[in-house]
Protein backbone atom coordinates (compact mmCIF):
# COMPACT_ATOMS: atom_id res chain seq x y z
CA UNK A 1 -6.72 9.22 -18.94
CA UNK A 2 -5.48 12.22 -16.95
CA UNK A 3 -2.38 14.12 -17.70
CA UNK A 4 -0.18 16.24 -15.23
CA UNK A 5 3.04 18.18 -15.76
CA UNK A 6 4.93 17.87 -12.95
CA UNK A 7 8.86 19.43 -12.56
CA UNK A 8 11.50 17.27 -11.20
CA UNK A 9 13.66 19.91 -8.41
CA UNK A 10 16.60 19.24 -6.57
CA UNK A 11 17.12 16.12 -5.55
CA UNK A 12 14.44 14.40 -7.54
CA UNK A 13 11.71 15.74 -5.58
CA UNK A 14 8.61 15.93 -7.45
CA UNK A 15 4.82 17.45 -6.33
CA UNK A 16 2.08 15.15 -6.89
CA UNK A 17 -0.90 17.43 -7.23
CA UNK A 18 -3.19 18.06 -4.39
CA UNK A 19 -6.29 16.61 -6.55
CA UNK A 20 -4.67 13.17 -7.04
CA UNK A 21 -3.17 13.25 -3.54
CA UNK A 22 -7.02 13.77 -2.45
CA UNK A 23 -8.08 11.21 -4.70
CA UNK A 24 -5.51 8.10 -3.87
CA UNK A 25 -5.47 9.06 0.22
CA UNK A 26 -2.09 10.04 -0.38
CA UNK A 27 -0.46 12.12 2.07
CA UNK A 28 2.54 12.69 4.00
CA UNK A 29 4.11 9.72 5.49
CA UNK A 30 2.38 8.02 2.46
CA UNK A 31 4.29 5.13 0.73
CA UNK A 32 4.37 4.82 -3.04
CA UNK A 33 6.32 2.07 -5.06
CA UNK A 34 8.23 3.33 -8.25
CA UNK A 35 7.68 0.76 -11.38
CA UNK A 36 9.93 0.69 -14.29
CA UNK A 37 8.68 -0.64 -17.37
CA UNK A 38 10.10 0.16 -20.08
CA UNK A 39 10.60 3.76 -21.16
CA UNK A 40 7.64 4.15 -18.26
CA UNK A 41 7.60 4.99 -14.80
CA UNK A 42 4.58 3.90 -12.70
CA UNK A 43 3.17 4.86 -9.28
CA UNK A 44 1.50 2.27 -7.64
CA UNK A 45 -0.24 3.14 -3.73
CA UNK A 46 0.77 -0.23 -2.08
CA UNK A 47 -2.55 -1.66 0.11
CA UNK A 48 -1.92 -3.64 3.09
CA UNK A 49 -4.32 -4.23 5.76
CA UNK A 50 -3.06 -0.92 7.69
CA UNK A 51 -4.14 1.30 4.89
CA UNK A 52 -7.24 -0.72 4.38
CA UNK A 53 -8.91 0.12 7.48
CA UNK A 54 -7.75 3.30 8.41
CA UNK A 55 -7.46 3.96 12.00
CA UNK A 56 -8.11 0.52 12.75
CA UNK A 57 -5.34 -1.06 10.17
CA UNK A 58 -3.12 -2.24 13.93
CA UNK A 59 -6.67 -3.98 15.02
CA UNK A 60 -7.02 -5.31 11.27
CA UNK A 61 -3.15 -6.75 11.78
CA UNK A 62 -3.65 -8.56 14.69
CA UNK A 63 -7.03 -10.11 13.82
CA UNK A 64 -5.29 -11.67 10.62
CA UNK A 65 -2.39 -12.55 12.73
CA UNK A 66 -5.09 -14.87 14.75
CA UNK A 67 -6.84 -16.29 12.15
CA UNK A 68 -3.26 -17.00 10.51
CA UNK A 69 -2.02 -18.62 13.92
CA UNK A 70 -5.83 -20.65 13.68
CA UNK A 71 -5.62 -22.14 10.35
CA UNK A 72 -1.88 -23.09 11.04
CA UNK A 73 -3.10 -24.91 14.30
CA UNK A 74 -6.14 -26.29 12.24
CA UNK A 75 -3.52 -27.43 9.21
CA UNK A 76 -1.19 -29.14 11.66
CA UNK A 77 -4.03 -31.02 13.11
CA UNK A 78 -5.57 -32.84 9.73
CA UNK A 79 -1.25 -33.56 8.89
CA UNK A 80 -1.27 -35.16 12.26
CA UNK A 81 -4.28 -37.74 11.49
């Protein structure tokens, strides 16, 4: 486990450091979710397909949009008979 001392400034800002921004693809524009557990905070980097493939992630959205619309076309099909 890795440590870091970060200070809180105005507003609540904090800086995540620039070796952990590196190493989760975090950056600005980035999304993070806030967990409270506890006495514990968390940062968890959400995934969705967008993230997942990078410059294609729209592409990636639209394909599983398909194949979604497919299977519900399939589904409706075996209720049917």
């Amino acid at each position: 486990m890795v440590r870091y001392r970060v200070k809180v400034h105005r507003k609540g800002l904090i800086v995540i450091p620039a070796e952990v921004r590196r190493r989760f693809g975090i950056c600005e524009g980035s999304y993070l979710e806030l967990v409270v557990e506890g006495n514990s905070l968390r940062l968890i980097i959400p995934r969705d397909l967008r993230s997942a493939f990078g410059v294609d992630g729209e592409r990636a959205v639209k394909v599983a949009r398909l194949i979604s619309a497919s299977r519900r076309v399939e589904v409706e099909k075996e209720v049917r008979s």
